[in-house]
PDB file of N, CA and C in Angstrom:
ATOM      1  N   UNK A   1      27.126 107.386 -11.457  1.00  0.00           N
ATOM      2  CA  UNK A   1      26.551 106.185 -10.874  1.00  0.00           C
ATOM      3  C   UNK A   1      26.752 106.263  -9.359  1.00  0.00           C
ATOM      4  N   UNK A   2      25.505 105.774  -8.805  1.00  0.00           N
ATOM      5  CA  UNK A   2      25.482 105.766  -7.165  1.00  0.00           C
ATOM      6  C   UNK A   2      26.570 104.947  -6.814  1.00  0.00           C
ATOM      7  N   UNK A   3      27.043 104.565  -5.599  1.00  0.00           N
ATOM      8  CA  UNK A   3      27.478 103.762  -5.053  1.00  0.00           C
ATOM      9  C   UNK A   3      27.310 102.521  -4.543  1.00  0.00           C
ATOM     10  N   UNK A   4      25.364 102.502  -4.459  1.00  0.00           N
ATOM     11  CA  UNK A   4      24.827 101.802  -4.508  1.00  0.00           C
ATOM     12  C   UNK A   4      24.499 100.806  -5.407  1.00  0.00           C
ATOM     13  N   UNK A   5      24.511 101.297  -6.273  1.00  0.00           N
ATOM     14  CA  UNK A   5      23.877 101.176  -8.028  1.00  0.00           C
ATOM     15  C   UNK A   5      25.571  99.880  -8.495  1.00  0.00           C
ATOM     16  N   UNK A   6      26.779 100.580  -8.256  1.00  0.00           N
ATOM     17  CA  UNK A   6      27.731 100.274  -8.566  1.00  0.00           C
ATOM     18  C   UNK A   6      27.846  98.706  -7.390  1.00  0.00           C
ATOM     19  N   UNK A   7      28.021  98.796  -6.376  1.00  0.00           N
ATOM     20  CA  UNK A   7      28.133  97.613  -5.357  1.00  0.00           C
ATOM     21  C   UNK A   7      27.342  96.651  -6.559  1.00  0.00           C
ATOM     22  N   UNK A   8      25.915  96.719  -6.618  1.00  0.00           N
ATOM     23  CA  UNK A   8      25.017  95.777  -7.081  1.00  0.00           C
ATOM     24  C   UNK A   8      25.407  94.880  -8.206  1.00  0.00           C
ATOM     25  N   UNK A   9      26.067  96.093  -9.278  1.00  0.00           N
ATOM     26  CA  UNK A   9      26.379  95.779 -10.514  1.00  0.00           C
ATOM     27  C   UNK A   9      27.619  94.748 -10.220  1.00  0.00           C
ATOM     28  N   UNK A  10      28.414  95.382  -9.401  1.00  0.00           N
ATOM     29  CA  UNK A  10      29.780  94.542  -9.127  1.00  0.00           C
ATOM     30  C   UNK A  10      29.554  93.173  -8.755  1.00  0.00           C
ATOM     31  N   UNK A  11      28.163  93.183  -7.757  1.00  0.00           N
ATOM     32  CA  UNK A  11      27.732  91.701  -7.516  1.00  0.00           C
ATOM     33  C   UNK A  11      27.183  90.810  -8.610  1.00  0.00           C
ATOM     34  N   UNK A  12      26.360  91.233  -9.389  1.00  0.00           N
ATOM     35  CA  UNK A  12      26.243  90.796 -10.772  1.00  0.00           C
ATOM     36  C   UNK A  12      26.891  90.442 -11.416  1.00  0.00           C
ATOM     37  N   UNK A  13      28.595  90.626 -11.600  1.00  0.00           N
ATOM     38  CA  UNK A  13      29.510  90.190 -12.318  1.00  0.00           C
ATOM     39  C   UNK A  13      30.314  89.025 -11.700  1.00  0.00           C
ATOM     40  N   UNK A  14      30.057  89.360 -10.256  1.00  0.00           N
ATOM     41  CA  UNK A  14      30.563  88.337  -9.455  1.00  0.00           C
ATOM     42  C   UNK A  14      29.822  86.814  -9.020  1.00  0.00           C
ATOM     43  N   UNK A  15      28.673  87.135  -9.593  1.00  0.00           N
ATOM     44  CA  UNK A  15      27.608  86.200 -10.066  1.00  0.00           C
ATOM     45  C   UNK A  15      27.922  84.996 -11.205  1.00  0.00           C
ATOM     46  N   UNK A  16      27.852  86.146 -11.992  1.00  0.00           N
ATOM     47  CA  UNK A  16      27.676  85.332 -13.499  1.00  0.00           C
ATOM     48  C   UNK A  16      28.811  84.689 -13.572  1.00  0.00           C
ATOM     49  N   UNK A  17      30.335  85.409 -12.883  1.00  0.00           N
ATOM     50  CA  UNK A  17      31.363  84.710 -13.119  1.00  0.00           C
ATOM     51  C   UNK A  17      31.270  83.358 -12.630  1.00  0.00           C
ATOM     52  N   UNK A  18      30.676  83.212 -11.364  1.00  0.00           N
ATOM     53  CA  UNK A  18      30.840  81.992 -11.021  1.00  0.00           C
ATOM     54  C   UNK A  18      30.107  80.867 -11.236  1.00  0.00           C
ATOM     55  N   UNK A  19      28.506  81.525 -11.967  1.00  0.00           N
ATOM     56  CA  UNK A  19      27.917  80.563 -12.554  1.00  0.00           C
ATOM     57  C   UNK A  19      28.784  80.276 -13.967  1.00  0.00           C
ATOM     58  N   UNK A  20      29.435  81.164 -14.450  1.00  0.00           N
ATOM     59  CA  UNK A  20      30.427  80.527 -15.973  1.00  0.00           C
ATOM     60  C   UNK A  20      31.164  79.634 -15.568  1.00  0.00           C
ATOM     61  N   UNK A  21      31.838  79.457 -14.327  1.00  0.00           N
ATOM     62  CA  UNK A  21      32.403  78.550 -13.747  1.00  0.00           C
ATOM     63  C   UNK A  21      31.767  77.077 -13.551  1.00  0.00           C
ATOM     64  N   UNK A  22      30.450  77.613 -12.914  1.00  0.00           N
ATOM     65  CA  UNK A  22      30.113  76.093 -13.474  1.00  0.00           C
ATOM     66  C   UNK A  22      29.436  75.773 -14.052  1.00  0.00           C
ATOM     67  N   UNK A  23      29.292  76.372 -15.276  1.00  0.00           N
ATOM     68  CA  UNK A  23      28.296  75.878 -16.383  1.00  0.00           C
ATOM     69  C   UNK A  23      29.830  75.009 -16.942  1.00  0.00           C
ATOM     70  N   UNK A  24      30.780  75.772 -17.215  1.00  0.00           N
ATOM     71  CA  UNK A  24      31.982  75.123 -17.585  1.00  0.00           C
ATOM     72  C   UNK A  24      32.012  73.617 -17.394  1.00  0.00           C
ATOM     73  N   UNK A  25      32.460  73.520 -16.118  1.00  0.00           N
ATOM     74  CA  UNK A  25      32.498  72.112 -14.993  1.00  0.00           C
ATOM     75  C   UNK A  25      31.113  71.038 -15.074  1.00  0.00           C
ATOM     76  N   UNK A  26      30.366  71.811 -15.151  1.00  0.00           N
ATOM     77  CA  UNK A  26      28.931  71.067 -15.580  1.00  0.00           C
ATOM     78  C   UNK A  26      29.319  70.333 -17.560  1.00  0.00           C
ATOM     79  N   UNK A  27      29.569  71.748 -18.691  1.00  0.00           N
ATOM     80  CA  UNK A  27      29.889  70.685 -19.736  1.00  0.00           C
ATOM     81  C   UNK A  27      30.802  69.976 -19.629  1.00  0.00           C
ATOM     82  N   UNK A  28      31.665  69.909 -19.100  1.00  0.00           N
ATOM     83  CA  UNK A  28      32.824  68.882 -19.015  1.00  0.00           C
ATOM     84  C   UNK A  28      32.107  67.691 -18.168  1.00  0.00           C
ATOM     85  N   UNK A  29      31.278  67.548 -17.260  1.00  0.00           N
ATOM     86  CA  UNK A  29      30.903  66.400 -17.014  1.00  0.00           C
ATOM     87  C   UNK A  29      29.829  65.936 -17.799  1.00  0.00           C
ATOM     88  N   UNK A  30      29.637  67.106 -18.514  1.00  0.00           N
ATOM     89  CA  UNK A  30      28.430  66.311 -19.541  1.00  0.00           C
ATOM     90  C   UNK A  30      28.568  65.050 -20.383  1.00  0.00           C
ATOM     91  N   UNK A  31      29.958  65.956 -21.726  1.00  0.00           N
ATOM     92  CA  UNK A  31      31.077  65.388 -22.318  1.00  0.00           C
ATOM     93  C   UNK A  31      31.590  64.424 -21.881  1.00  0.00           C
ATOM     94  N   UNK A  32      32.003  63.915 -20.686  1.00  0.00           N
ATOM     95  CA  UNK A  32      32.598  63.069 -20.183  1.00  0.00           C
ATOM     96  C   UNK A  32      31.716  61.636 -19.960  1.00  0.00           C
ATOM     97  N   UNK A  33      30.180  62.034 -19.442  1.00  0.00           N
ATOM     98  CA  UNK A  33      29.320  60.964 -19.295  1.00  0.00           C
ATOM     99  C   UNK A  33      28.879  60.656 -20.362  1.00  0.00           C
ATOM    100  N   UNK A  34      28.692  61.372 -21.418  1.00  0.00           N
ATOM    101  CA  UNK A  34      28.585  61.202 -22.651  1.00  0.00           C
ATOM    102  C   UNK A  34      29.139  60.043 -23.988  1.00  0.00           C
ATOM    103  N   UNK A  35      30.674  60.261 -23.341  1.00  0.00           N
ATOM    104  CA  UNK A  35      31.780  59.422 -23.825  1.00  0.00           C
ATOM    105  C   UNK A  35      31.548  57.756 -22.658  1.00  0.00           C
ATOM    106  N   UNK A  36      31.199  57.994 -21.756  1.00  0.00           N
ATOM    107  CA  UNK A  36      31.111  56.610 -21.199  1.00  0.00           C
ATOM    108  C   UNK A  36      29.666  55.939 -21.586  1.00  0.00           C
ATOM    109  N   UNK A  37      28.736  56.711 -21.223  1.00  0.00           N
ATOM    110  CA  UNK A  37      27.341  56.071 -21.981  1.00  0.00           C
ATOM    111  C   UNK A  37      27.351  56.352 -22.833  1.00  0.00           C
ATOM    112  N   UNK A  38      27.991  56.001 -24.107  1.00  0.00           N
ATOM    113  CA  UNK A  38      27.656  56.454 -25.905  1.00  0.00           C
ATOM    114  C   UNK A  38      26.424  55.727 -26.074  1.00  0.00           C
ATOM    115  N   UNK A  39      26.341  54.743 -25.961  1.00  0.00           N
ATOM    116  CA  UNK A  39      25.293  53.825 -26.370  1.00  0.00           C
ATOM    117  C   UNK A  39      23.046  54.270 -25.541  1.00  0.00           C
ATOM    118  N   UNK A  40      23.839  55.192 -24.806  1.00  0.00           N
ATOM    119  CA  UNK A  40      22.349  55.091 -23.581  1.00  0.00           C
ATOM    120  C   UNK A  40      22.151  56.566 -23.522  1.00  0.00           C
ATOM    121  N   UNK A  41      23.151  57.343 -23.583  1.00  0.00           N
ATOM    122  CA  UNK A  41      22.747  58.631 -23.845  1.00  0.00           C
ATOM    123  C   UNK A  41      22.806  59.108 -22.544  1.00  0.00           C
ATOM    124  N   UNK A  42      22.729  60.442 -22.170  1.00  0.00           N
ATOM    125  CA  UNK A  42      22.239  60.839 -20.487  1.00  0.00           C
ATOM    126  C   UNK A  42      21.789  62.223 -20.610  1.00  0.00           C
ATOM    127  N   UNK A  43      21.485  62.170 -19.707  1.00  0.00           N
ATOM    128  CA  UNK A  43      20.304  63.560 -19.407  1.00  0.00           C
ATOM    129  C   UNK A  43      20.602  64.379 -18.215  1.00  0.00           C
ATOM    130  N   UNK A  44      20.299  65.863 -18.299  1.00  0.00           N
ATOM    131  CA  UNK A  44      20.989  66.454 -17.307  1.00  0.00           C
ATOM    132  C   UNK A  44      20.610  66.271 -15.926  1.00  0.00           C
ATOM    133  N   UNK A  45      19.970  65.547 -15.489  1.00  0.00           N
ATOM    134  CA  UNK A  45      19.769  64.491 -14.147  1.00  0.00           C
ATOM    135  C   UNK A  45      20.869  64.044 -14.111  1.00  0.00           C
ATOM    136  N   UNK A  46      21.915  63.303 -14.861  1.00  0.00           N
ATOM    137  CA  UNK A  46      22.806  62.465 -14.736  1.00  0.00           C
ATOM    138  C   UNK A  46      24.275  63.290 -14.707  1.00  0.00           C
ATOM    139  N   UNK A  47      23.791  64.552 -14.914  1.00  0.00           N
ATOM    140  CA  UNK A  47      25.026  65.444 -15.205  1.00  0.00           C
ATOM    141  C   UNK A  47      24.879  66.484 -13.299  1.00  0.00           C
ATOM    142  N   UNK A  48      23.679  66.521 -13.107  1.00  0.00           N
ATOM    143  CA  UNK A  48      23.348  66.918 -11.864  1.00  0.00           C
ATOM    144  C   UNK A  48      23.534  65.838 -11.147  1.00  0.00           C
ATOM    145  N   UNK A  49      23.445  64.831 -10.930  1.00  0.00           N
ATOM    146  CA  UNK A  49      24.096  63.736  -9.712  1.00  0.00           C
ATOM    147  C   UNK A  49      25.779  64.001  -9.713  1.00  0.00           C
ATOM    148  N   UNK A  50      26.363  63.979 -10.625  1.00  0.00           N
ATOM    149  CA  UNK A  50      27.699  63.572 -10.612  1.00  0.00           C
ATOM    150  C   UNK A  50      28.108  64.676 -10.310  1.00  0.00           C
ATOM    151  N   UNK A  51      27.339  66.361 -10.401  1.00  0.00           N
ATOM    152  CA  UNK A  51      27.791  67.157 -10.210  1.00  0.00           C
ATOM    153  C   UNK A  51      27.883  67.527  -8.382  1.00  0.00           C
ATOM    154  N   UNK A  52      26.297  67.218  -7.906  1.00  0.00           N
ATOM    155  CA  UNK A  52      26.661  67.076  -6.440  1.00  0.00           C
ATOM    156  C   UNK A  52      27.536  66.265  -5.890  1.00  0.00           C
ATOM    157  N   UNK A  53      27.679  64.923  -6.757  1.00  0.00           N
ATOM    158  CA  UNK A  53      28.801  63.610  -5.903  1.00  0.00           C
ATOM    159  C   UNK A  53      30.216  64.698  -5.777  1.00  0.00           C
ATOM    160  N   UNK A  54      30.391  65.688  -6.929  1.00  0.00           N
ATOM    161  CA  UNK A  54      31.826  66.190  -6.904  1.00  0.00           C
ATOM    162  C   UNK A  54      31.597  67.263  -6.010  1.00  0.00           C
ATOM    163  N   UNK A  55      30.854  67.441  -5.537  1.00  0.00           N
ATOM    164  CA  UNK A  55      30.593  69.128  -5.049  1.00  0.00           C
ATOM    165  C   UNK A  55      30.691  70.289  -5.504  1.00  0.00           C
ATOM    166  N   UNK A  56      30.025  70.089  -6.703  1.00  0.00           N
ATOM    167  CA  UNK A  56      30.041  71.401  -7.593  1.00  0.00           C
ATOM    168  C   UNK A  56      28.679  71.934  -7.338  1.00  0.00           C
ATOM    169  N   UNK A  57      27.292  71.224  -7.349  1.00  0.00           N
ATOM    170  CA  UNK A  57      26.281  71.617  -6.809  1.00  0.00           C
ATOM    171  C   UNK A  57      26.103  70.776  -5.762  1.00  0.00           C
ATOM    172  N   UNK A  58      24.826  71.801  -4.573  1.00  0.00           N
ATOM    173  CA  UNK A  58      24.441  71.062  -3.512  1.00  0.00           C
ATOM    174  C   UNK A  58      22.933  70.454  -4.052  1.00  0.00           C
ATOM    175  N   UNK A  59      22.731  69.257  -3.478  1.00  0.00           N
ATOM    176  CA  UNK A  59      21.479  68.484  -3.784  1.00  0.00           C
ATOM    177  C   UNK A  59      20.126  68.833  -3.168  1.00  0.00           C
ATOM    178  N   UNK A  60      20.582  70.111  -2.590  1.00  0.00           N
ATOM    179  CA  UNK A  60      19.251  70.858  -2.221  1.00  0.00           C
ATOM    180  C   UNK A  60      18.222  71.890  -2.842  1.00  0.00           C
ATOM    181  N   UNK A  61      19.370  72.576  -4.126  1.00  0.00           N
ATOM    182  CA  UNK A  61      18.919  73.386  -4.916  1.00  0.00           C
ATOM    183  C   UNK A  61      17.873  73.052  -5.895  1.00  0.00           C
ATOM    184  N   UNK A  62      16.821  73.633  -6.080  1.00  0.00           N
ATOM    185  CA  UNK A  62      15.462  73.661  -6.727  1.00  0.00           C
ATOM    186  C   UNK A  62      15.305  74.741  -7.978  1.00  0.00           C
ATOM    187  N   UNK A  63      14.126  74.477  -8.961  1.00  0.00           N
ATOM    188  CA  UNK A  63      13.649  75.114  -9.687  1.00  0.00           C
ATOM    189  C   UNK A  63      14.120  76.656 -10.131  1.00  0.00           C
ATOM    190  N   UNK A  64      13.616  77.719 -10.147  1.00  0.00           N
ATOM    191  CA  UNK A  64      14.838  78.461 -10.748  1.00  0.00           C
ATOM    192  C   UNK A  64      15.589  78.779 -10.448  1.00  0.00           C
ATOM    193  N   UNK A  65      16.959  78.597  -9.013  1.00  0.00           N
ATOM    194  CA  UNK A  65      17.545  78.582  -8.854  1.00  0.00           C
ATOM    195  C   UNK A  65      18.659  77.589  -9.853  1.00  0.00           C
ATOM    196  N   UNK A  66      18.298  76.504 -10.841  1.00  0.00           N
ATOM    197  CA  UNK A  66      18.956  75.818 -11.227  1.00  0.00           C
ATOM    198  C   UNK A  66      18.524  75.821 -13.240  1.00  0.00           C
ATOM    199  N   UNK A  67      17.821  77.058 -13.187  1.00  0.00           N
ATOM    200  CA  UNK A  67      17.367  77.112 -14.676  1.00  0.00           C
ATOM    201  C   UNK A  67      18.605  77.401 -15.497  1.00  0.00           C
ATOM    202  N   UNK A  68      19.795  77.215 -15.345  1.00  0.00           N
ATOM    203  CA  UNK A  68      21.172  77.507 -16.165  1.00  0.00           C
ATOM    204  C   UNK A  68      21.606  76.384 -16.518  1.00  0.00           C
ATOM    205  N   UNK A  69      20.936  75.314 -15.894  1.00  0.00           N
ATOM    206  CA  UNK A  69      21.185  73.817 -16.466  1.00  0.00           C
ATOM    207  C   UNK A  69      20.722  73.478 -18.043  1.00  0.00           C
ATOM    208  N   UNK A  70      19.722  74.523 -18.374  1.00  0.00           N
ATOM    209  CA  UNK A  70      19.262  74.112 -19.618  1.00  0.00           C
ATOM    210  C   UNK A  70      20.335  74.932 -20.491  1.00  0.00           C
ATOM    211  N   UNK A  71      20.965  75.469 -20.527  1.00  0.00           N
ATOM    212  CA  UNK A  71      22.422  75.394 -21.419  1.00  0.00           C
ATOM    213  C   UNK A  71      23.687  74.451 -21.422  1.00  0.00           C
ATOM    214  N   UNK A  72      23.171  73.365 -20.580  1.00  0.00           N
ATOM    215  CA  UNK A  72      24.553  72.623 -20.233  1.00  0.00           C
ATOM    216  C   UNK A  72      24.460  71.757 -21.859  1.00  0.00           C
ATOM    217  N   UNK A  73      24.022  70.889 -22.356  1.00  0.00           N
ATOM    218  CA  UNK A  73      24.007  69.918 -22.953  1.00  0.00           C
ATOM    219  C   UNK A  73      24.198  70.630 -24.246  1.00  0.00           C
ATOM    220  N   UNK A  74      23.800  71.707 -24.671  1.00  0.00           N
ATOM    221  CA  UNK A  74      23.909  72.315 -25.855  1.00  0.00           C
ATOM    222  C   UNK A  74      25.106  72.791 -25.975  1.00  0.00           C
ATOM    223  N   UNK A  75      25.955  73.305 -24.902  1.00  0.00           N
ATOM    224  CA  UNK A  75      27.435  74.274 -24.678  1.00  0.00           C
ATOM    225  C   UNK A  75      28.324  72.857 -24.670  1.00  0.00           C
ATOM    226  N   UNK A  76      27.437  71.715 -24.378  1.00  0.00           N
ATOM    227  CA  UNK A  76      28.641  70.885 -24.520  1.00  0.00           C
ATOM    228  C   UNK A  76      28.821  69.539 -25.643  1.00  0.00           C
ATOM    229  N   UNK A  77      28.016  70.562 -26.866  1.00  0.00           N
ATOM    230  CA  UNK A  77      27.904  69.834 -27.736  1.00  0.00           C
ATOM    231  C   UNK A  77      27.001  68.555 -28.385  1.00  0.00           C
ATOM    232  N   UNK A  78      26.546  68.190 -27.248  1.00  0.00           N
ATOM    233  CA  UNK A  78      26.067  66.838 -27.523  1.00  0.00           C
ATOM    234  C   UNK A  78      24.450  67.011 -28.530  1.00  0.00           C
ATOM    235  N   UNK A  79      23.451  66.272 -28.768  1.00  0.00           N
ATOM    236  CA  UNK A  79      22.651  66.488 -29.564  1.00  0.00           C
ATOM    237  C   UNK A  79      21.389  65.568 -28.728  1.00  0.00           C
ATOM    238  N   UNK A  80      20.072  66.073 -29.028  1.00  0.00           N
ATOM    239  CA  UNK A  80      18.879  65.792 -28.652  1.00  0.00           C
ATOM    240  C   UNK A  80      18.767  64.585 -29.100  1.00  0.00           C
ATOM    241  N   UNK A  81      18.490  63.394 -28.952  1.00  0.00           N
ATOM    242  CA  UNK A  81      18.089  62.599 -29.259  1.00  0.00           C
ATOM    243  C   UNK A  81      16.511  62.125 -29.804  1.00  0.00           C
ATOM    244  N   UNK A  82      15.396  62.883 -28.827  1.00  0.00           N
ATOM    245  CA  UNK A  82      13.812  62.827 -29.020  1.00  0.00           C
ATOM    246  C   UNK A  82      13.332  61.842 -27.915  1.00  0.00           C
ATOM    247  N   UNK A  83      14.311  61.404 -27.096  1.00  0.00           N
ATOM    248  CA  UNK A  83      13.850  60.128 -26.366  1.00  0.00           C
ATOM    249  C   UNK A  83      13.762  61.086 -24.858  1.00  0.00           C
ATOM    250  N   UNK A  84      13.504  60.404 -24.030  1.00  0.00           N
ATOM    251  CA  UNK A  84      13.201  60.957 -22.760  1.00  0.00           C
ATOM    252  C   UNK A  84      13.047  59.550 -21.602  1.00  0.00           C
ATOM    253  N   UNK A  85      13.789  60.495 -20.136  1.00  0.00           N
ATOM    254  CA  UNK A  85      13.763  59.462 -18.782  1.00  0.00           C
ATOM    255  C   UNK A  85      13.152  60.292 -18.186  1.00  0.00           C
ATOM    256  N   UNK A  86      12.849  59.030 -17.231  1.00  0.00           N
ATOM    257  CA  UNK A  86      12.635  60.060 -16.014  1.00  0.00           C
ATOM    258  C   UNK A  86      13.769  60.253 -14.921  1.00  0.00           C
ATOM    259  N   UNK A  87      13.328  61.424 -14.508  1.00  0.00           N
ATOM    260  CA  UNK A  87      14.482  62.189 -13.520  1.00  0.00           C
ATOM    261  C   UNK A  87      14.489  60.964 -12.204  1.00  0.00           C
ATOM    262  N   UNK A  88      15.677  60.523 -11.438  1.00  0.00           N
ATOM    263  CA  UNK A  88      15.489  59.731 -10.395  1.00  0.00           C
ATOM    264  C   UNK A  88      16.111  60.520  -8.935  1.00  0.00           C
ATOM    265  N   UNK A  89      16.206  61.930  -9.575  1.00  0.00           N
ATOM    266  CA  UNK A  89      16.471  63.246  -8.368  1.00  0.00           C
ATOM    267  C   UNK A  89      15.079  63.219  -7.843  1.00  0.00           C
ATOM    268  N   UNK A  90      14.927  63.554  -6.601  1.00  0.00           N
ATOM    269  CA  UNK A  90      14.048  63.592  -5.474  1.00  0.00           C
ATOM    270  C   UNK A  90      13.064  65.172  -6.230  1.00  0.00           C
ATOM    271  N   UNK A  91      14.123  65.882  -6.214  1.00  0.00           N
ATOM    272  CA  UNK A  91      13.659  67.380  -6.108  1.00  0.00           C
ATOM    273  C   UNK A  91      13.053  67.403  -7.963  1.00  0.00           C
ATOM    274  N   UNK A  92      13.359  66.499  -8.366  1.00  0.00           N
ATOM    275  CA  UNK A  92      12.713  66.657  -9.607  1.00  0.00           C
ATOM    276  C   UNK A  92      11.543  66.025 -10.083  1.00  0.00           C
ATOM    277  N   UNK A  93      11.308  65.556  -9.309  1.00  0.00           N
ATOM    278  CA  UNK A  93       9.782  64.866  -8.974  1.00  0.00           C
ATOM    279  C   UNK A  93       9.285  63.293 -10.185  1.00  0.00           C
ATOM    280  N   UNK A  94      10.359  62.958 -10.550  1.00  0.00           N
ATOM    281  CA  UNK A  94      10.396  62.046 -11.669  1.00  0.00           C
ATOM    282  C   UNK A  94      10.106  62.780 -12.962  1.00  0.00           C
ATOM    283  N   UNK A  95      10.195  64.437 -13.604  1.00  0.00           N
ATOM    284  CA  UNK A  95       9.724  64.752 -14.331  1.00  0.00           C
ATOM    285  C   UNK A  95      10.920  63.839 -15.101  1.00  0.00           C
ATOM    286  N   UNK A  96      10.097  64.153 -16.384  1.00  0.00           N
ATOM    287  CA  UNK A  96      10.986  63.782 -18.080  1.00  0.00           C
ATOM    288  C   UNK A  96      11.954  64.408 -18.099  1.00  0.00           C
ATOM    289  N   UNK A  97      13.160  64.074 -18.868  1.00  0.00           N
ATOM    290  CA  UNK A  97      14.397  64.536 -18.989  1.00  0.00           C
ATOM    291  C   UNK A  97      14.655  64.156 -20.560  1.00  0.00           C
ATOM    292  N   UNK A  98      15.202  65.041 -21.326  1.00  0.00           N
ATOM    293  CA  UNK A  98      15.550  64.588 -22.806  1.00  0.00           C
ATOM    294  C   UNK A  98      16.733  63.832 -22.909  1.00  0.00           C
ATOM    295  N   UNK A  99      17.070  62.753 -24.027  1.00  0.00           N
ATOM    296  CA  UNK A  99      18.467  62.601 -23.448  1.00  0.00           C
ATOM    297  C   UNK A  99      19.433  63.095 -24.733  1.00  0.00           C
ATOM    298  N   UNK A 100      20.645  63.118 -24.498  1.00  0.00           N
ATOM    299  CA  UNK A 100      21.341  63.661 -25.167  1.00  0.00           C
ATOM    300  C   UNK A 100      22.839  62.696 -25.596  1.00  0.00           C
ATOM    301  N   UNK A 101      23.189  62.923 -26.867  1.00  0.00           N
ATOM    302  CA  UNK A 101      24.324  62.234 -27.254  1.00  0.00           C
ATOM    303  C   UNK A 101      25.318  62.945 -27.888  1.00  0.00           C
ATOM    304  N   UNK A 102      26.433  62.039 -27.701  1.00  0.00           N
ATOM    305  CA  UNK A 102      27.490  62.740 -28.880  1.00  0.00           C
ATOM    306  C   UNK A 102      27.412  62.622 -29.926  1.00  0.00           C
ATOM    307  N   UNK A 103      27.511  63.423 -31.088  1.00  0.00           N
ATOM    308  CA  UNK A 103      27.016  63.774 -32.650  1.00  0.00           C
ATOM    309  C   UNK A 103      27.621  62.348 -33.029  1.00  0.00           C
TER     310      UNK A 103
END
């Protein structure tokens, strides 16, 4: 293996690690909003606000830069409901959001 080839790969691991990091930090605030809205459910809009309020993400990040969000709600257990909001993030343009509960 090049040296080149190897740097890259090394960055790749140094990647993913830190997105595992916060996919982590992301289900735990899932779980957590989850347990406070039992009744209303929330959607990963609501898991992305609380995540910039903490500074885990910045509120500037867009579209596939942020496509790892769609494993948050499933890694953290919770379940589809069938219902849907709309997003009240800027960058999300009011699309639909599913919402999600604890089993």
């Amino acid at each position: 293996m090049n040296h080149s080839l190897q740097l890259g790969l090394e960055g790749l691991d140094r990647a993913a690690e830190h997105r595992t990091e916060i996919i982590r930090r992301l289900v735990e605030i899932a779980q957590g909003l989850a347990r406070v809205h039992r009744a209303d459910g929330v959607t990963i809009a609501d898991v992305r606000a609380e995540a910039v309020r903490q500074y885990i993400l910045t509120g500037k990040a867009k579209g596939r830069e942020l496509a790892f969000l769609g494993a948050v709600m499933k890694r953290a257990g919770l379940v589809n409901t069938g219902e849907y909001r709309r997003s009240e993030i800027d960058a999300s343009h009011g699309n639909l959001h599913a919402v999600w509960k604890q089993p």
